[in-house]
N, C-alpha and C. Protein backbone atom coordinates (compact mmCIF):
# COMPACT_ATOMS: atom_id res chain seq x y z
N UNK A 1 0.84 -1.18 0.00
CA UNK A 1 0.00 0.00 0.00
C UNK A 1 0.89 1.25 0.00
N UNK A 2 0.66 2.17 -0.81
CA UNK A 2 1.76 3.37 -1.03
C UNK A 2 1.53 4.65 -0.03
N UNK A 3 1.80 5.28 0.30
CA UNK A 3 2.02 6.37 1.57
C UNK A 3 0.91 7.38 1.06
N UNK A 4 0.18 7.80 1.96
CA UNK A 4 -0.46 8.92 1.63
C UNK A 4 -0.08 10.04 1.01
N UNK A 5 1.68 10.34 1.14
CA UNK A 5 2.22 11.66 -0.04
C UNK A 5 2.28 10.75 -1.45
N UNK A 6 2.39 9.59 -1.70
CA UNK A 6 2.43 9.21 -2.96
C UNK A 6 0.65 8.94 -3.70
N UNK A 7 -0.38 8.84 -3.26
CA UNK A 7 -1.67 8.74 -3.52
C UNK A 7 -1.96 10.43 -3.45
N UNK A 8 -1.92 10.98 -3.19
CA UNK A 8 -1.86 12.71 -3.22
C UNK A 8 -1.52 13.20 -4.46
N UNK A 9 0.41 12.26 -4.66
CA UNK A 9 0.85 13.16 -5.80
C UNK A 9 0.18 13.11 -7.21
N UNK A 10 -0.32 11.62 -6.82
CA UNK A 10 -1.21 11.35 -8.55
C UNK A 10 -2.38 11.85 -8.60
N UNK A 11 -2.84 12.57 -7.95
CA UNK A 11 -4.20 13.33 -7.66
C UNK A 11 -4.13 14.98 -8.35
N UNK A 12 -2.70 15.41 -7.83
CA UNK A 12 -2.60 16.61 -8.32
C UNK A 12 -2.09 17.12 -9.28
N UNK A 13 -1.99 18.08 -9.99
CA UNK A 13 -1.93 18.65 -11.29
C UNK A 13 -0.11 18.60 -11.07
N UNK A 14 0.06 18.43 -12.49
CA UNK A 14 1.78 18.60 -12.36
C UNK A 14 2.04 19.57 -12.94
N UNK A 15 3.24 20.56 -12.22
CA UNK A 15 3.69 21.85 -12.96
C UNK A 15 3.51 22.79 -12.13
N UNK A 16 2.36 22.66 -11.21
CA UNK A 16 1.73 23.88 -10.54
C UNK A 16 1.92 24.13 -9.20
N UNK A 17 2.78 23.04 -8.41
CA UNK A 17 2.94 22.84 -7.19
C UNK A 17 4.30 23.03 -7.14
N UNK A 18 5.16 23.72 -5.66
CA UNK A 18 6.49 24.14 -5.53
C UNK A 18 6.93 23.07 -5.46
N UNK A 19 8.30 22.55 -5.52
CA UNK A 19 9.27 21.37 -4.94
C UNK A 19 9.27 21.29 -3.31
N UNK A 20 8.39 19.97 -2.70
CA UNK A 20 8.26 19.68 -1.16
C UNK A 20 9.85 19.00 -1.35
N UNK A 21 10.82 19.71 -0.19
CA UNK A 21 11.95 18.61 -0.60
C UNK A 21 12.92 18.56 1.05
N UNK A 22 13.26 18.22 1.46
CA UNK A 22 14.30 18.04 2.83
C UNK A 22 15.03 19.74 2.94
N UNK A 23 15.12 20.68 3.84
CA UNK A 23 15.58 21.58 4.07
C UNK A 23 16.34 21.57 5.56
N UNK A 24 16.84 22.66 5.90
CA UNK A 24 17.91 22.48 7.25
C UNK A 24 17.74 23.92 7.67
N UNK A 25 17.07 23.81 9.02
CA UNK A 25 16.40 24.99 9.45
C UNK A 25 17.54 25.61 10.37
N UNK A 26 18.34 26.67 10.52
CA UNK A 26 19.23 27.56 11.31
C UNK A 26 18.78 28.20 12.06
N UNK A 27 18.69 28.45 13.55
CA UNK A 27 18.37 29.16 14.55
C UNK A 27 20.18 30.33 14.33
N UNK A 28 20.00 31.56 14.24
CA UNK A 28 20.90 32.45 13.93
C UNK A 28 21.07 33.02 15.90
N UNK A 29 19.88 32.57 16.48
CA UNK A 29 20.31 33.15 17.56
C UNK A 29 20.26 32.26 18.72
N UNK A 30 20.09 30.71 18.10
CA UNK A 30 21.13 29.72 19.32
C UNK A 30 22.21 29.46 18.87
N UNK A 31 22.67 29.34 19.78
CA UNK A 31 24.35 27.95 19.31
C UNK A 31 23.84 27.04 19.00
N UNK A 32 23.98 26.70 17.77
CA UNK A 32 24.46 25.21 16.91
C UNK A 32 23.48 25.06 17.19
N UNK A 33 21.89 25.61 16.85
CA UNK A 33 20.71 24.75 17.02
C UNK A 33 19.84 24.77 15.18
N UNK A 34 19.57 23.55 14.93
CA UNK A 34 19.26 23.62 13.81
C UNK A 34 18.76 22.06 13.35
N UNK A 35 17.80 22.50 12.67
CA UNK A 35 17.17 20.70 12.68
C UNK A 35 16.73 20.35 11.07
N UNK A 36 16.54 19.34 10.46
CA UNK A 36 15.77 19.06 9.01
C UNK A 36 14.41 18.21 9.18
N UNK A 37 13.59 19.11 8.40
CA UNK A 37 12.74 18.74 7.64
C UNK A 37 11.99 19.17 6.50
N UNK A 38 10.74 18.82 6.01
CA UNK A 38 10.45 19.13 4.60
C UNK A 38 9.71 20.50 4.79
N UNK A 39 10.07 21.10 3.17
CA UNK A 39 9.41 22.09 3.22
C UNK A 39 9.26 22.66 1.75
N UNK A 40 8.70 23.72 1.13
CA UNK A 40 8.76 24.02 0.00
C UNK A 40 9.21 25.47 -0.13
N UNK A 41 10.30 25.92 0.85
CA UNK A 41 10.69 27.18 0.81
C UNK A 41 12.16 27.11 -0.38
N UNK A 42 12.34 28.25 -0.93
CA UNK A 42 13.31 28.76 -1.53
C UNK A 42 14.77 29.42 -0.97
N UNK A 43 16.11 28.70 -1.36
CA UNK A 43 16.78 28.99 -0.63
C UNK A 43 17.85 29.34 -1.49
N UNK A 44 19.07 29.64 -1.02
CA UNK A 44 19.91 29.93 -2.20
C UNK A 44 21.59 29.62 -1.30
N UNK A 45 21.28 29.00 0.01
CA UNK A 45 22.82 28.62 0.66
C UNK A 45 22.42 26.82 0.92
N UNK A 46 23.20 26.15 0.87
CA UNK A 46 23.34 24.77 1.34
C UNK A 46 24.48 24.58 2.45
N UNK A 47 24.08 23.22 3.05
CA UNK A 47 24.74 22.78 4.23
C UNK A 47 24.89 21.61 4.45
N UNK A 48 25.94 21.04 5.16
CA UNK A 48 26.68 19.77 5.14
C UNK A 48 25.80 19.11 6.25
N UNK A 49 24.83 18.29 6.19
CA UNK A 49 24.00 17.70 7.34
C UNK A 49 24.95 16.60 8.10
N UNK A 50 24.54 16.21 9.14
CA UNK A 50 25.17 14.91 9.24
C UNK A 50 25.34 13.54 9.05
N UNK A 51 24.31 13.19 7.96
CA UNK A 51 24.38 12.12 7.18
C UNK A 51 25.36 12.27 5.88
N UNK A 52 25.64 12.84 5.88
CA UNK A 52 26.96 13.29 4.88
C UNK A 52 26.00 13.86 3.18
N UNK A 53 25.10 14.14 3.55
CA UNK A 53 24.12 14.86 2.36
C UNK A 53 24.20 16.10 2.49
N UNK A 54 23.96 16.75 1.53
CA UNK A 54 23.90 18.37 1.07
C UNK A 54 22.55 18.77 0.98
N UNK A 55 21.99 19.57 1.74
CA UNK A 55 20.28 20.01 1.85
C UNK A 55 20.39 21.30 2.00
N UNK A 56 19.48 22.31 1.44
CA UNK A 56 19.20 23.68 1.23
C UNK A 56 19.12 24.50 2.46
N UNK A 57 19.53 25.21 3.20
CA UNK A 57 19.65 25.70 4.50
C UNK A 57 19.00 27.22 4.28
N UNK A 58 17.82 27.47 5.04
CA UNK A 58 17.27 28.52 5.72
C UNK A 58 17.28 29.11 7.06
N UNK A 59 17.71 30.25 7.32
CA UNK A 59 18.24 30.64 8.50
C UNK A 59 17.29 31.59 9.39
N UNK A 60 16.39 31.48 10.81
CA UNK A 60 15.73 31.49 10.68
C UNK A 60 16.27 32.57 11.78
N UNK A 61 15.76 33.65 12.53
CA UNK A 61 16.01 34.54 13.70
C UNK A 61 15.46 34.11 14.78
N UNK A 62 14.52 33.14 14.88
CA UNK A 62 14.18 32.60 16.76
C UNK A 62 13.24 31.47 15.97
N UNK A 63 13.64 30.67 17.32
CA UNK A 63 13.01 29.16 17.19
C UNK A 63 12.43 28.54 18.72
N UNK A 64 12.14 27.74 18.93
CA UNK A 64 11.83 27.32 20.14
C UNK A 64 12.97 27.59 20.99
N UNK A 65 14.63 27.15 20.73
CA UNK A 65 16.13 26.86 21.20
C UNK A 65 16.13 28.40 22.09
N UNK A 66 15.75 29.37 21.03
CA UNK A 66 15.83 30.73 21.38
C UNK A 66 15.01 31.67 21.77
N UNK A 67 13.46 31.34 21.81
CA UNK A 67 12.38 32.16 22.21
C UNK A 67 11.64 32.20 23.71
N UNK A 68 12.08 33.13 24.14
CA UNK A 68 11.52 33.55 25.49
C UNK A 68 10.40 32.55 26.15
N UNK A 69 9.39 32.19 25.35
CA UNK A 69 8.56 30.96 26.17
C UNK A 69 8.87 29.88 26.31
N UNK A 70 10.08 29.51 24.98
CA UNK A 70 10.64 28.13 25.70
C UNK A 70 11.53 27.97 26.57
N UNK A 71 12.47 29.29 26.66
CA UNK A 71 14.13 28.77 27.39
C UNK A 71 13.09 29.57 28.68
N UNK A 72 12.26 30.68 28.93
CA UNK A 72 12.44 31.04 30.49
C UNK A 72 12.83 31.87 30.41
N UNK A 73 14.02 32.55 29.57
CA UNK A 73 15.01 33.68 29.70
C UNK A 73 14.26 34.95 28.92
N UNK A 74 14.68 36.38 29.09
CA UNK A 74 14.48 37.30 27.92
C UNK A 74 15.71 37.34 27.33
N UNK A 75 15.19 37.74 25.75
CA UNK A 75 16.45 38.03 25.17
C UNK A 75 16.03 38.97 24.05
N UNK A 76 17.18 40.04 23.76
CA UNK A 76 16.33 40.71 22.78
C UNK A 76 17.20 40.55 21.39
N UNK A 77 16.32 40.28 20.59
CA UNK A 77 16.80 40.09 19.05
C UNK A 77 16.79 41.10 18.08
N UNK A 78 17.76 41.99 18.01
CA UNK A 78 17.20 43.08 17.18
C UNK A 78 18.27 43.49 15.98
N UNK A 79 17.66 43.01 15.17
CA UNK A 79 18.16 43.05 13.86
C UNK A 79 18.48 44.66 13.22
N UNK A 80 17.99 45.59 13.33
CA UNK A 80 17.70 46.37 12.19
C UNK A 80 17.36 47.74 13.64
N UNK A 81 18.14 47.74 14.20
CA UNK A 81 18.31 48.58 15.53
C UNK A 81 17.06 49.64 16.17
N UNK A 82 15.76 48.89 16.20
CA UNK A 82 14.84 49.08 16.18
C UNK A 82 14.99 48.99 17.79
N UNK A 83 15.44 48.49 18.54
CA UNK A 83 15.56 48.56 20.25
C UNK A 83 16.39 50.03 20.25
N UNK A 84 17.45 50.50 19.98
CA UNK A 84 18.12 51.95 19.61
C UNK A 84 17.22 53.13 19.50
N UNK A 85 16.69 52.58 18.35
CA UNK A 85 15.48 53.60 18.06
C UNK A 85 14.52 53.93 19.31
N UNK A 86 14.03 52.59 19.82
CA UNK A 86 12.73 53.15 20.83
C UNK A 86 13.59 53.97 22.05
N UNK A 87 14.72 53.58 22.60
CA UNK A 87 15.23 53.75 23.99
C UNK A 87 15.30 55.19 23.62
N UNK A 88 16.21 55.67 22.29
CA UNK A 88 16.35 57.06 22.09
C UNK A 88 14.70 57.92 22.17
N UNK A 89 14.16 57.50 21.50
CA UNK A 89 12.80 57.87 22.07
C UNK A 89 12.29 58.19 22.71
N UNK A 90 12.61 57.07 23.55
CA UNK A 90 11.16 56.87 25.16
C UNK A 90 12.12 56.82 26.16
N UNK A 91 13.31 56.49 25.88
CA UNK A 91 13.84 56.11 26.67
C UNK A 91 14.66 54.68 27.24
N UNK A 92 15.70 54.71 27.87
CA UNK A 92 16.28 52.60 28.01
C UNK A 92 15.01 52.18 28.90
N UNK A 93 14.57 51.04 29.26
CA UNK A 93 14.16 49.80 29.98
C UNK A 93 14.60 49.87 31.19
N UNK A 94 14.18 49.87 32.20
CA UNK A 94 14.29 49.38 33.54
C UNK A 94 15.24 48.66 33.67
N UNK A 95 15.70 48.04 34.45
CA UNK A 95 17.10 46.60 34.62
C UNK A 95 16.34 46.20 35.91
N UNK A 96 15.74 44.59 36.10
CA UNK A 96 15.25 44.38 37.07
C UNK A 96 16.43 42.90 37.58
C-alpha cells in the first residue's frame, strides 16, 4: 500500500505545485541549534547535514532553542536597531 504523499501526488496537477523537498532549518540566535525537515521554501545557501548529504539551508532569527517561552530567559533580538530607536525615544528599559 503506497504512503499517503504518494496517492496525493497522482491526484494533483503537475507543474503547478512548488518542490516539497528536505531543508535544514538555522536558529541564527542559538548555538548550533538547527534541525531538518520538509518544506517548500526557496533557498539559495546549502549545508553539510550529518548524514553526509547536502540540503538547502534557511536561517531562521528565533526558534523554540531561542524564544523567550521556551528557554524562560528574555532576550532581545534586534536586527535592524529598532531597540536603539525606541530607547532614544522613550527612553532605556528598567534593569530588574
Amino acid at each position: 500500500m503506497p504512503a499517503n504523499g504518494a496517492i496525493l501526488a497522482g491526484l494533483m496537477k503537475s507543474g503547478i505545485h512548488p518542490e516539497y523537498r528536505p531543508v535544514v532549518f538555522q536558529d541564527s540566535s542559538a548555538d548550533q541549534y538547527s534541525f531538518l525537515t520538509r518544506s517548500t521554501i526557496e533557498t539559495d545557501e546549502t549545508i553539510e547535514w550529518t548524514d553526509g548529504n547536502t540540503y538547502p539551508l534557511y536561517k531562521v532569527e528565533i526558534s523554540s532553542a531561542s524564544h523567550p517561552f521556551f528557554t524562560g530567559t528574555m532576550k532581545i533580538v534586534d536586527t535592524a536597531g529598532r531597540v536603539e530607536r525606541f530607547e532614544r525615544r522613550f527612553g532605556s528599559r528598567k534593569k530588574s
